[in-house]
N, C-alpha and C. Protein backbone atom coordinates (compact mmCIF):
# COMPACT_ATOMS: atom_id res chain seq x y z
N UNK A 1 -0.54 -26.44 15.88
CA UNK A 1 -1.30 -25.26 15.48
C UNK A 1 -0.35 -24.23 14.88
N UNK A 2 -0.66 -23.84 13.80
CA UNK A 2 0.29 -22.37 12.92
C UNK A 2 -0.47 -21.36 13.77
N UNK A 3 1.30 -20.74 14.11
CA UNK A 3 0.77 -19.54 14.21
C UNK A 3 1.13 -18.08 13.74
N UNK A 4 0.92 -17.36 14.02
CA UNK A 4 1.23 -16.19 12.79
C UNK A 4 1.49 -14.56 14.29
N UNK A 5 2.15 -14.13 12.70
CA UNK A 5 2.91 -12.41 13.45
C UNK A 5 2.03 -11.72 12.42
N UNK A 6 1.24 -10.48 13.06
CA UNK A 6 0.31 -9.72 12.60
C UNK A 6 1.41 -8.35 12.10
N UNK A 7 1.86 -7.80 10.64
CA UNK A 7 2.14 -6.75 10.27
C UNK A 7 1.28 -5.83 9.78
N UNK A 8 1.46 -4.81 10.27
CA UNK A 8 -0.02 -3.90 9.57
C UNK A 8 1.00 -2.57 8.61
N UNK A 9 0.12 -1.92 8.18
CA UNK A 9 0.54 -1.10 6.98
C UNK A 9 -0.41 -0.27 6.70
N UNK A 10 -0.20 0.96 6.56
CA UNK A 10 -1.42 2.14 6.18
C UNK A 10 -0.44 2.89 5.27
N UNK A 11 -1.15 2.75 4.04
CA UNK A 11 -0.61 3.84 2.84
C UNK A 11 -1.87 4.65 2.04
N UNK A 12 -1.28 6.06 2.06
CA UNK A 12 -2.01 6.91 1.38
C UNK A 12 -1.59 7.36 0.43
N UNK A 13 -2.63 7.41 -0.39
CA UNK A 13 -2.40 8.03 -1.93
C UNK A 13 -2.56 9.23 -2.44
N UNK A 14 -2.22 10.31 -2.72
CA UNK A 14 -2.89 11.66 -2.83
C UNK A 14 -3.70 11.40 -4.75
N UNK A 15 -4.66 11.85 -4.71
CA UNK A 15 -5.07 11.99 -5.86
C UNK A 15 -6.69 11.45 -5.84
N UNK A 16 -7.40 11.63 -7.00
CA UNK A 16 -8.41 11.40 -7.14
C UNK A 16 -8.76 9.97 -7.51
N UNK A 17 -9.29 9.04 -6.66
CA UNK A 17 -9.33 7.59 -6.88
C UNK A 17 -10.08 7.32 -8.01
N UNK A 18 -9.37 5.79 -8.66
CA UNK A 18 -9.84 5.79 -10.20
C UNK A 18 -10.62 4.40 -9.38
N UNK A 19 -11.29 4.16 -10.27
CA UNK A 19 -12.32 2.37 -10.52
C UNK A 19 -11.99 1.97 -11.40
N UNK A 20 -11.70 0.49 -11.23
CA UNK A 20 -11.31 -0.55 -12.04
C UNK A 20 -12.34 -0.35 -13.74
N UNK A 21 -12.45 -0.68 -14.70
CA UNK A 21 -13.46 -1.11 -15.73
C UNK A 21 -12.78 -2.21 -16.69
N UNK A 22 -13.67 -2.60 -16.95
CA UNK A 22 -13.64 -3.78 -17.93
C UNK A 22 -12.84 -3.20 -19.17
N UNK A 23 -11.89 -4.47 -19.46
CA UNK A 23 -11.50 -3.97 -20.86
C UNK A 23 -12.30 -4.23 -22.14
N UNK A 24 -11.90 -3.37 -23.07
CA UNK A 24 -12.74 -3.34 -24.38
C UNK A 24 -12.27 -3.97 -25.28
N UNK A 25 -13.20 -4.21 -26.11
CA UNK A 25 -12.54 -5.01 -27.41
C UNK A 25 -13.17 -4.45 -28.64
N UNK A 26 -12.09 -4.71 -29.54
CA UNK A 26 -12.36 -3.58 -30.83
C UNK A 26 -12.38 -4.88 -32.11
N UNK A 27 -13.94 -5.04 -32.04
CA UNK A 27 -14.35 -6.00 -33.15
C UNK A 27 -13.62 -6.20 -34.41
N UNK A 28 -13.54 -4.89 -35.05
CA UNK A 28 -13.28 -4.93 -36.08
C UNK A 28 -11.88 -5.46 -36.04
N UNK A 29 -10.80 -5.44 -35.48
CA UNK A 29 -9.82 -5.76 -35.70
C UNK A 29 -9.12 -6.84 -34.19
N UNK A 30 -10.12 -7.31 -33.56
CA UNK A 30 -10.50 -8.51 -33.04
C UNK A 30 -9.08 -7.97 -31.93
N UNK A 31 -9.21 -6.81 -31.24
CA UNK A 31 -8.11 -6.48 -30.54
C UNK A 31 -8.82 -6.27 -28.88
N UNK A 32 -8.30 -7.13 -27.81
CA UNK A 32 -8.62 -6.56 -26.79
C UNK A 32 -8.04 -5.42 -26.02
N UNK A 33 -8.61 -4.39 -25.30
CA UNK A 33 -7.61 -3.40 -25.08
C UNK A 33 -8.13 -2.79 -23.76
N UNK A 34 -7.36 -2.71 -22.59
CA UNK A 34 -6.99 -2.13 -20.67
C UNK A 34 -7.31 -0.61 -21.27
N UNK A 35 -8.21 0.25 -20.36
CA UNK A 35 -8.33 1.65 -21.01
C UNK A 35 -6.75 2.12 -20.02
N UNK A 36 -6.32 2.83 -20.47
CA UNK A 36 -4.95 3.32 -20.46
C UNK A 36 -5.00 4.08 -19.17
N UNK A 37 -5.81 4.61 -18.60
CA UNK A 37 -6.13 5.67 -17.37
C UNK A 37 -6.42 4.55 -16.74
N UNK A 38 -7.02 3.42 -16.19
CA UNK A 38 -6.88 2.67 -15.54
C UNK A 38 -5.53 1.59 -15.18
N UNK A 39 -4.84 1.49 -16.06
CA UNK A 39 -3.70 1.34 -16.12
C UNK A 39 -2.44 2.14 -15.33
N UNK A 40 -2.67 3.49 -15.64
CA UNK A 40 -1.67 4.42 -15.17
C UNK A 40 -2.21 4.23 -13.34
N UNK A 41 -3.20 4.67 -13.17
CA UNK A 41 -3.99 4.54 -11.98
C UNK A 41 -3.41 3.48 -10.70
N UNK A 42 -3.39 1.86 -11.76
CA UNK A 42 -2.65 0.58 -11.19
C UNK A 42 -1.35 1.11 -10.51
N UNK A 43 -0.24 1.61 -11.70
CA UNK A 43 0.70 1.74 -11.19
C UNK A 43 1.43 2.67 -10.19
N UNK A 44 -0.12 3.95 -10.36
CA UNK A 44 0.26 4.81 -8.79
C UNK A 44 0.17 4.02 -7.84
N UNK A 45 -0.84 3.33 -8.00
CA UNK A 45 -1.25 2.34 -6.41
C UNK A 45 -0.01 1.66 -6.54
N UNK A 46 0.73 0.51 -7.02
CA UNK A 46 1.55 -0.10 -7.10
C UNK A 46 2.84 0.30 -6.53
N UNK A 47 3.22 1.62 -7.06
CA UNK A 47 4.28 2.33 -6.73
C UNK A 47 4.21 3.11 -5.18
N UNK A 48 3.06 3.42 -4.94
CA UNK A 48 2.83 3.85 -3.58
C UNK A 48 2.45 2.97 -2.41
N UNK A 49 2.47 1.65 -2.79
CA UNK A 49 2.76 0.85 -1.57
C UNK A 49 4.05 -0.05 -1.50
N UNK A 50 4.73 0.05 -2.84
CA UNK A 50 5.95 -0.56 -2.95
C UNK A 50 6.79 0.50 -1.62
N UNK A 51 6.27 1.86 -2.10
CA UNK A 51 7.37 2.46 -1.17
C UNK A 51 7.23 2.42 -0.04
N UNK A 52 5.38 2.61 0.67
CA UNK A 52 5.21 2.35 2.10
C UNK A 52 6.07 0.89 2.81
N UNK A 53 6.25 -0.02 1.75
CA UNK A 53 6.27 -1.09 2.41
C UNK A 53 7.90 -1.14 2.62
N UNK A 54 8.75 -0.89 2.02
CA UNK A 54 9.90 -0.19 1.97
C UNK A 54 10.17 0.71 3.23
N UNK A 55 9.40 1.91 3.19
CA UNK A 55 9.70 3.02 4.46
C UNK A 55 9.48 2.22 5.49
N UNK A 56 8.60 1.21 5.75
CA UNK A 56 8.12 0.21 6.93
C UNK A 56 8.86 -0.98 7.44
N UNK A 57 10.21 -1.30 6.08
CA UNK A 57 10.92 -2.16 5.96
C UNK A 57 10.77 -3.53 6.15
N UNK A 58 9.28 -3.58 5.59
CA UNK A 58 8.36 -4.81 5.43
C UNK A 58 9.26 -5.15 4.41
N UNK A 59 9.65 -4.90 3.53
CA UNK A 59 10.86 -5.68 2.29
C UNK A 59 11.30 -7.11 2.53
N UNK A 60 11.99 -6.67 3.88
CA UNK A 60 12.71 -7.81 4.03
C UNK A 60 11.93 -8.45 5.25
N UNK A 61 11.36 -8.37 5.62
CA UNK A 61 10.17 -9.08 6.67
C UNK A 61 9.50 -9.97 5.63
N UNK A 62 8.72 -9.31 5.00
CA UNK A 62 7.99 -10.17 3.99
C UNK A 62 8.20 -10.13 2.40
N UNK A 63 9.38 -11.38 1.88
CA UNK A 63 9.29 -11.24 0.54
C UNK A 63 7.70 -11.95 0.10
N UNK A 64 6.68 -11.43 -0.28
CA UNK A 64 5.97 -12.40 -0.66
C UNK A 64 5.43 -13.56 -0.02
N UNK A 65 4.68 -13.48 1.08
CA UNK A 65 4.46 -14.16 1.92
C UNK A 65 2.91 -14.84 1.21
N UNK A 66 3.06 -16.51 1.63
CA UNK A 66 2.03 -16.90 0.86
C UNK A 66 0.35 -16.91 2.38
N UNK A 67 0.67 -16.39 3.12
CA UNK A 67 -0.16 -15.79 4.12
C UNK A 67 -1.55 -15.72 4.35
N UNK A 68 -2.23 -15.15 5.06
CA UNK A 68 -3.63 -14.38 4.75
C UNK A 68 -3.41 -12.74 4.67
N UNK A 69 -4.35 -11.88 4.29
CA UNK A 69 -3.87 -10.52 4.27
C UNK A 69 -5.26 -9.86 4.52
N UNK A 70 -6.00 -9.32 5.19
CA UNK A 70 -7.12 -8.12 5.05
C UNK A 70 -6.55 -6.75 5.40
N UNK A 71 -7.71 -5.86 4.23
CA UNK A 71 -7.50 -4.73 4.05
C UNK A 71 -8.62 -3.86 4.30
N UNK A 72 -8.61 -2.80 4.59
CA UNK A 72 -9.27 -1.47 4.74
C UNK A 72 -8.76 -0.49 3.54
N UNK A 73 -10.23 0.02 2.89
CA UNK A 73 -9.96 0.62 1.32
C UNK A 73 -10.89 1.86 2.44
N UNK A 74 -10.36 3.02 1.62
CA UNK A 74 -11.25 4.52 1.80
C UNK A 74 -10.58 5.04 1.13
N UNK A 75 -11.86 5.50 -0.03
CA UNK A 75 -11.71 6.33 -0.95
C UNK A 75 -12.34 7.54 -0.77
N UNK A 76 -11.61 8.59 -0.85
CA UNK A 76 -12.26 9.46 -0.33
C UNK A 76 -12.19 10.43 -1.63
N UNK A 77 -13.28 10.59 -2.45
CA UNK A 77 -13.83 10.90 -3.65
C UNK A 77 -14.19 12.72 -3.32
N UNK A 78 -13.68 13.80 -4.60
CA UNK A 78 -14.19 14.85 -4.59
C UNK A 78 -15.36 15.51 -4.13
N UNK A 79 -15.19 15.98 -3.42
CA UNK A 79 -16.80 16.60 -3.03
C UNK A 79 -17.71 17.77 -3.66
N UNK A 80 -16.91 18.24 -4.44
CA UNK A 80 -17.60 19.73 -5.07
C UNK A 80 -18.75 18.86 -5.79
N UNK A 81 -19.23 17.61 -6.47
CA UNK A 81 -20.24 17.53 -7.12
C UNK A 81 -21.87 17.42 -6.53
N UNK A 82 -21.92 18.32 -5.55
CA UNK A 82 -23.15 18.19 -4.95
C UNK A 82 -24.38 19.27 -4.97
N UNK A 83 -24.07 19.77 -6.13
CA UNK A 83 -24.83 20.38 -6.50
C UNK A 83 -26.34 20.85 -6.77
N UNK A 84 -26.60 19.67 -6.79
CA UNK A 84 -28.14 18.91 -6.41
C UNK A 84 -28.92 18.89 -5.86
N UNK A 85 -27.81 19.01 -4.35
CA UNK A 85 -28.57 18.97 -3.19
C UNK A 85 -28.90 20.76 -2.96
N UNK A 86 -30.35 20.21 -1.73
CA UNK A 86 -30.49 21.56 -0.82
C UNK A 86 -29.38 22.37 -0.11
N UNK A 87 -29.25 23.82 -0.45
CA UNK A 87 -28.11 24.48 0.29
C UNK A 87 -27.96 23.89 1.58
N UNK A 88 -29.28 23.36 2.99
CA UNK A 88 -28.66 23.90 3.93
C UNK A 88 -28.14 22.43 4.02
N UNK A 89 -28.22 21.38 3.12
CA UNK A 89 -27.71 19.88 3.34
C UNK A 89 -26.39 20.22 3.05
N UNK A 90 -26.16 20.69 1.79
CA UNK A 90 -24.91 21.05 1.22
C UNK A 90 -23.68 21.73 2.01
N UNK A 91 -24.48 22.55 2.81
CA UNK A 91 -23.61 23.20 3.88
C UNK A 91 -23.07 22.12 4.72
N UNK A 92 -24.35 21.58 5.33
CA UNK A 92 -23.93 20.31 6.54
C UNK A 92 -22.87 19.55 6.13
N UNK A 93 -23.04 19.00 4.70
CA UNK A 93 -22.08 18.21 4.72
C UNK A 93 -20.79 18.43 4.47
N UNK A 94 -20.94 20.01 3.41
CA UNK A 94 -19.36 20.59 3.56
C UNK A 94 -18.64 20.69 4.93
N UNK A 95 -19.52 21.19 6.08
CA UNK A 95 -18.95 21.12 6.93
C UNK A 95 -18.28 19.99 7.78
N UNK A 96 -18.90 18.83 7.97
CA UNK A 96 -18.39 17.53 8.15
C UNK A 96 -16.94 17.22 7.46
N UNK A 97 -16.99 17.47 6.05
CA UNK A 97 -16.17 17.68 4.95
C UNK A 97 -15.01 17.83 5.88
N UNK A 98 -14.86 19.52 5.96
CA UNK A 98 -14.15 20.45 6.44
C UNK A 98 -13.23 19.87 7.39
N UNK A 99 -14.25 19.04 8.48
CA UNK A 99 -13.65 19.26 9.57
C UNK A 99 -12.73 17.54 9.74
N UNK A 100 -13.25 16.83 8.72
CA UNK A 100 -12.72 15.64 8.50
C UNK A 100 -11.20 15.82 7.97
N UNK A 101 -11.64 16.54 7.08
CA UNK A 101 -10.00 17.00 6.24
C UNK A 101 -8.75 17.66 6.83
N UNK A 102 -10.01 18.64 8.42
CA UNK A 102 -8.63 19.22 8.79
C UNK A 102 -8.10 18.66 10.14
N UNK A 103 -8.69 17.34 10.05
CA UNK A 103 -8.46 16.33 11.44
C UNK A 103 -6.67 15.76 11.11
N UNK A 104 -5.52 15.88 12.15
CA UNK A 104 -4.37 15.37 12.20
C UNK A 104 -4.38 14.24 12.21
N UNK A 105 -4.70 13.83 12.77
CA UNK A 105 -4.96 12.13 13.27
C UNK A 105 -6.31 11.34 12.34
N UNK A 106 -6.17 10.39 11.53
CA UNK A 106 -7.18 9.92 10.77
C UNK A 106 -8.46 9.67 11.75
N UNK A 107 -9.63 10.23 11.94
CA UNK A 107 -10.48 10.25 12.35
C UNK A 107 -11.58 8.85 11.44
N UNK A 108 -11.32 7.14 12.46
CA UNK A 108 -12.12 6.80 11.62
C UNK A 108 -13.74 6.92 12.07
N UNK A 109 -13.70 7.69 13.35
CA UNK A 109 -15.27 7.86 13.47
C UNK A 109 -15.94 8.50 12.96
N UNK A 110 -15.07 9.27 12.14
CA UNK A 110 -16.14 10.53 11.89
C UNK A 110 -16.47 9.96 9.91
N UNK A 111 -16.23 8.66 9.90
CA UNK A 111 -16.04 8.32 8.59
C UNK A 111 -17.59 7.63 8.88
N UNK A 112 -17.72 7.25 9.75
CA UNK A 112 -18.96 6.83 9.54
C UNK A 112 -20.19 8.18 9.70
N UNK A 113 -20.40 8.51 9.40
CA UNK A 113 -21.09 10.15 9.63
C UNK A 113 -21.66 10.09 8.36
N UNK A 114 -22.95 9.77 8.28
CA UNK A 114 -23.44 9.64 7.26
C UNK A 114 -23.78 10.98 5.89
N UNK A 115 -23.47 12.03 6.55
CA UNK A 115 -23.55 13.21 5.56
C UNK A 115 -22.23 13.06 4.44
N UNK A 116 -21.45 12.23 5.03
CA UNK A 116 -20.43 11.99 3.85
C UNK A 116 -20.12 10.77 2.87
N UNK A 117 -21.29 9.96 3.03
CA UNK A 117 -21.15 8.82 2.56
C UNK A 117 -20.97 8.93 1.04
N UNK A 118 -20.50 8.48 0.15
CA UNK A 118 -20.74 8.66 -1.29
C UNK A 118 -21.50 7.49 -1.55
N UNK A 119 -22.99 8.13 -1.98
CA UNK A 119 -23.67 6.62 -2.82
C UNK A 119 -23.94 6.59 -4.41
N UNK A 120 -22.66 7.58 -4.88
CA UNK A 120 -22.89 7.63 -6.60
C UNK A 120 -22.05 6.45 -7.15
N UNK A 121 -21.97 6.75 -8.22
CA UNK A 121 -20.73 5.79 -9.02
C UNK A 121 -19.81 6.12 -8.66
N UNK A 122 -18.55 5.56 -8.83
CA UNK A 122 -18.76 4.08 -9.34
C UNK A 122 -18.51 3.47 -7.43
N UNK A 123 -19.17 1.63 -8.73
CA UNK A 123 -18.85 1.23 -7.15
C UNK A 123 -17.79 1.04 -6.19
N UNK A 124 -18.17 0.22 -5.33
CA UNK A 124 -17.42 0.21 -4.20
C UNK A 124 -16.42 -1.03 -4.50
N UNK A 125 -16.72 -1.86 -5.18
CA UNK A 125 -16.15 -3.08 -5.67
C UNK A 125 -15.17 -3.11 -6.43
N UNK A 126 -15.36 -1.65 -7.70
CA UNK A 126 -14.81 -2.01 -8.95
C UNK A 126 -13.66 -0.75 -8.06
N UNK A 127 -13.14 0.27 -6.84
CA UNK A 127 -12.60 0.78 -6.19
C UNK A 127 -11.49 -0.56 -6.19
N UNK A 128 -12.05 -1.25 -5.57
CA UNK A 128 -11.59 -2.43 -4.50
C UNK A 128 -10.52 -3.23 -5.54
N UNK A 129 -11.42 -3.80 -6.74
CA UNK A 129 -10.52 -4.40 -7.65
C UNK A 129 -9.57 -3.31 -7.80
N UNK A 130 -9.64 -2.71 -8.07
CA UNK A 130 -8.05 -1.96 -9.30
C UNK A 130 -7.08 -1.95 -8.27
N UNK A 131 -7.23 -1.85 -6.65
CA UNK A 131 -6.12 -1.69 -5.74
C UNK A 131 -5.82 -2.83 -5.28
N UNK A 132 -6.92 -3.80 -5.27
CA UNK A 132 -6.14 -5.56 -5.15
C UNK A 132 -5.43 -5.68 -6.44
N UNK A 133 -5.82 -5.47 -7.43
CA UNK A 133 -4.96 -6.24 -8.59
C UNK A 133 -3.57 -5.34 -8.25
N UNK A 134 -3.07 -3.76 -8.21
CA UNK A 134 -1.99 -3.56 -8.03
C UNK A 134 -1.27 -4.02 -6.99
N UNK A 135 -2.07 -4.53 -5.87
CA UNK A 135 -0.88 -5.04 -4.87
C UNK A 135 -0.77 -6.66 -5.15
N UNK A 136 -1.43 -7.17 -6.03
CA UNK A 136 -0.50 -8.19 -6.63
C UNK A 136 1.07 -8.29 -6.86
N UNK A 137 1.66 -9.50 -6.33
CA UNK A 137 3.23 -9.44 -6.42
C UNK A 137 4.12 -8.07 -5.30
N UNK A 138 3.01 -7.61 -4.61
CA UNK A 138 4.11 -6.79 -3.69
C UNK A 138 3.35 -7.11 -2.28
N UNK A 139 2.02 -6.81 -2.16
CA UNK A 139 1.90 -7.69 -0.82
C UNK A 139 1.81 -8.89 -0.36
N UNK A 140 1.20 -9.95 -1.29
CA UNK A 140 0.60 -10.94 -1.87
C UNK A 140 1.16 -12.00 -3.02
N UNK A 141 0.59 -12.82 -3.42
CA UNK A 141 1.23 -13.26 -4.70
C UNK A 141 0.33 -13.48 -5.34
N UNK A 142 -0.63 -13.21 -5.04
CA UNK A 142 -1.91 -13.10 -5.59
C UNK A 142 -3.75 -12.62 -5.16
N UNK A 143 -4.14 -12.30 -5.52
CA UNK A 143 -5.16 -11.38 -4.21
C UNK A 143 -6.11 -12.59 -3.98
N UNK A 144 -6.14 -13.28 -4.11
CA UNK A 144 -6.67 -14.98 -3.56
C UNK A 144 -6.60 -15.03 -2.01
N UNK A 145 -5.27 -14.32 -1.90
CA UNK A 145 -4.86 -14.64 -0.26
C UNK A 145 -5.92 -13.81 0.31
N UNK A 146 -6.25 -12.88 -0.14
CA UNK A 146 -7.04 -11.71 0.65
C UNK A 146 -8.00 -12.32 0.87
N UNK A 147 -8.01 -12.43 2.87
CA UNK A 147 -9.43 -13.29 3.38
C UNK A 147 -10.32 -12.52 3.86
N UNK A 148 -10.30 -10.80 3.56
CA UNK A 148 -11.07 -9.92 4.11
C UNK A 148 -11.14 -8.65 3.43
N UNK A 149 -11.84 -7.73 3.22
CA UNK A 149 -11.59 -6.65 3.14
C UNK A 149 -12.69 -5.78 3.26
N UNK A 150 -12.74 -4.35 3.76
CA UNK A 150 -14.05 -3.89 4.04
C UNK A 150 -13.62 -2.09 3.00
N UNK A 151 -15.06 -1.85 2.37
CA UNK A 151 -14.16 -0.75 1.33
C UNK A 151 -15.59 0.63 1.65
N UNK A 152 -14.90 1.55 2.16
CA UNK A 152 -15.18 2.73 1.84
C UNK A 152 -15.48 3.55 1.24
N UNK A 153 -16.69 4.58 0.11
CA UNK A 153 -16.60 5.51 -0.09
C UNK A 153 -16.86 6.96 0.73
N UNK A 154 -16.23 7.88 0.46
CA UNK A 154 -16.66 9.09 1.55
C UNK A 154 -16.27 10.25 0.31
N UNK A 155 -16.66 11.42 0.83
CA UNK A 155 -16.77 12.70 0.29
C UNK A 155 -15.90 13.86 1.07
N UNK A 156 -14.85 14.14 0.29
CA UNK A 156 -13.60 14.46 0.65
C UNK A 156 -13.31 16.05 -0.05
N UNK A 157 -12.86 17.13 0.37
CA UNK A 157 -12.02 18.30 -0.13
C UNK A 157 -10.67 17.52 -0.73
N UNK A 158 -10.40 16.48 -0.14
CA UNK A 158 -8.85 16.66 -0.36
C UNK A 158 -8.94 14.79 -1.01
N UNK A 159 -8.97 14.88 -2.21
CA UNK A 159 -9.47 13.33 -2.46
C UNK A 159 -7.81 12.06 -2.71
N UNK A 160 -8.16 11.36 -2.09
CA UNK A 160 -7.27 10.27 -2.14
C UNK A 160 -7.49 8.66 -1.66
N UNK A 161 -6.77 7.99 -1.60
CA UNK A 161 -6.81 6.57 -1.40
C UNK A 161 -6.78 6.47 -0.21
N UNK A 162 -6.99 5.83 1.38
CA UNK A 162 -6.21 5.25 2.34
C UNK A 162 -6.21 3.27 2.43
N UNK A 163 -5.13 2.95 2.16
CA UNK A 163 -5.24 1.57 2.16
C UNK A 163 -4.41 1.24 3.96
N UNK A 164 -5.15 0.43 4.71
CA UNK A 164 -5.01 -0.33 5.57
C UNK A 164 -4.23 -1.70 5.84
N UNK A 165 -3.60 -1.86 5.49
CA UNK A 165 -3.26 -3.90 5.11
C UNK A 165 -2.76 -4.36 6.60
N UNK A 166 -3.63 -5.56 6.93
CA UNK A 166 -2.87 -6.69 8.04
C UNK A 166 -2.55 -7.59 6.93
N UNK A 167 -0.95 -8.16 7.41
CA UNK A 167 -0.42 -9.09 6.66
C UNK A 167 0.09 -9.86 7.50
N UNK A 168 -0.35 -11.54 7.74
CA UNK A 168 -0.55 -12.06 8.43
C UNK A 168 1.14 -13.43 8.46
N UNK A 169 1.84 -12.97 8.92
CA UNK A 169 3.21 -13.89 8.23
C UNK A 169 3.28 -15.47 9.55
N UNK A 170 3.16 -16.86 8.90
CA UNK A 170 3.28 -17.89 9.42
C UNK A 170 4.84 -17.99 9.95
N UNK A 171 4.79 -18.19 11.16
CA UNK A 171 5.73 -18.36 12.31
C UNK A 171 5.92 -20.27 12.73
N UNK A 172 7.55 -20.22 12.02
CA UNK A 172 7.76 -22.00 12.44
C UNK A 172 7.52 -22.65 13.75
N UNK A 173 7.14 -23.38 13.98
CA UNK A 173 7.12 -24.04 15.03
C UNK A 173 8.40 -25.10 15.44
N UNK A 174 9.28 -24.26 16.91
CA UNK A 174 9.92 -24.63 17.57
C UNK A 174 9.38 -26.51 17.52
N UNK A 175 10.48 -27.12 17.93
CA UNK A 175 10.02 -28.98 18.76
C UNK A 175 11.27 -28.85 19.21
């Protein structure tokens, strides 16, 4: 029986989370083309778990482990666009907001609290892609390995990424 050493990893991103999109193609001159802000986006993510994994000194624990890996995505998306709503909803949920943001300790209960859920665009999926494809080649060797992942949107003052990773490394067997 294989068995395995469980490494975990939590990296946060400060900034406003981007979604993956499809690239375009420009008929006329038969050119396919990555929109450039999704691109830049990749390589924050990229660069900000290269370093978690580094500060964690997962480096040399795991070059590239051909493994299993699940992740926990929360995006926690701007909140001022709620405009829409009834003041005294608007209040409620700023306040939830508030008190989420000014929690020390990541509060994941209060993530389920439904006044903060985000159910606008974009989805939850195309979140998911753009931060698997950047941890291609640094957690992974390919996001194939990823046998799990569960993804978050929420409604945030203070908007950013939190990525979660178990990385699951196969342990030889003694005879």
């Amino acid at each position: 029986m294989t068995r395995y050493v469980e490494h975990d990893l939590t990296v946060e991103i400060p900034g406003i989370p981007m979604a993956w999109k499809r690239a375009g193609r420009n008929m006329k001159r038969g050119i396919i083309y990555v929109d450039s802000a999704v691109q830049e986006a990749k390589g924050v993510v990229a660069m900000s778990v290269k370093k978690a994994v580094m500060d964690a000194h997962l480096d040399v624990v795991l070059p590239l482990q051909d493994g299993p890996v699940e992740m926990t995505m929360v995006f926690m998306c701007q909140a001022s666009k709620m405009m829409g709503l009834r003041k005294a909803k608007r209040i409620e949920m700023l306040d939830v907001i508030r008190k989420l943001d000014e929690a020390e300790i990541y509060d994941w209960q209060r993530l389920e609290e439904p006044a903060i859920m985000k159910t606008t665009v974009p989805d939850c999926d195309n979140f998911a892609k753009l931060v698997l494809d950047a941890c291609n080649g640094i957690l992974y060797r390919d996001d194939r390995q990823v046998s799990g992942f569960s993804v978050k949107k929420r409604l945030s003052n203070r908007p950013r990424t939190i990525i979660v990773v178990k990385i699951f490394e196969k342990i030889a067997e003694r005879r």
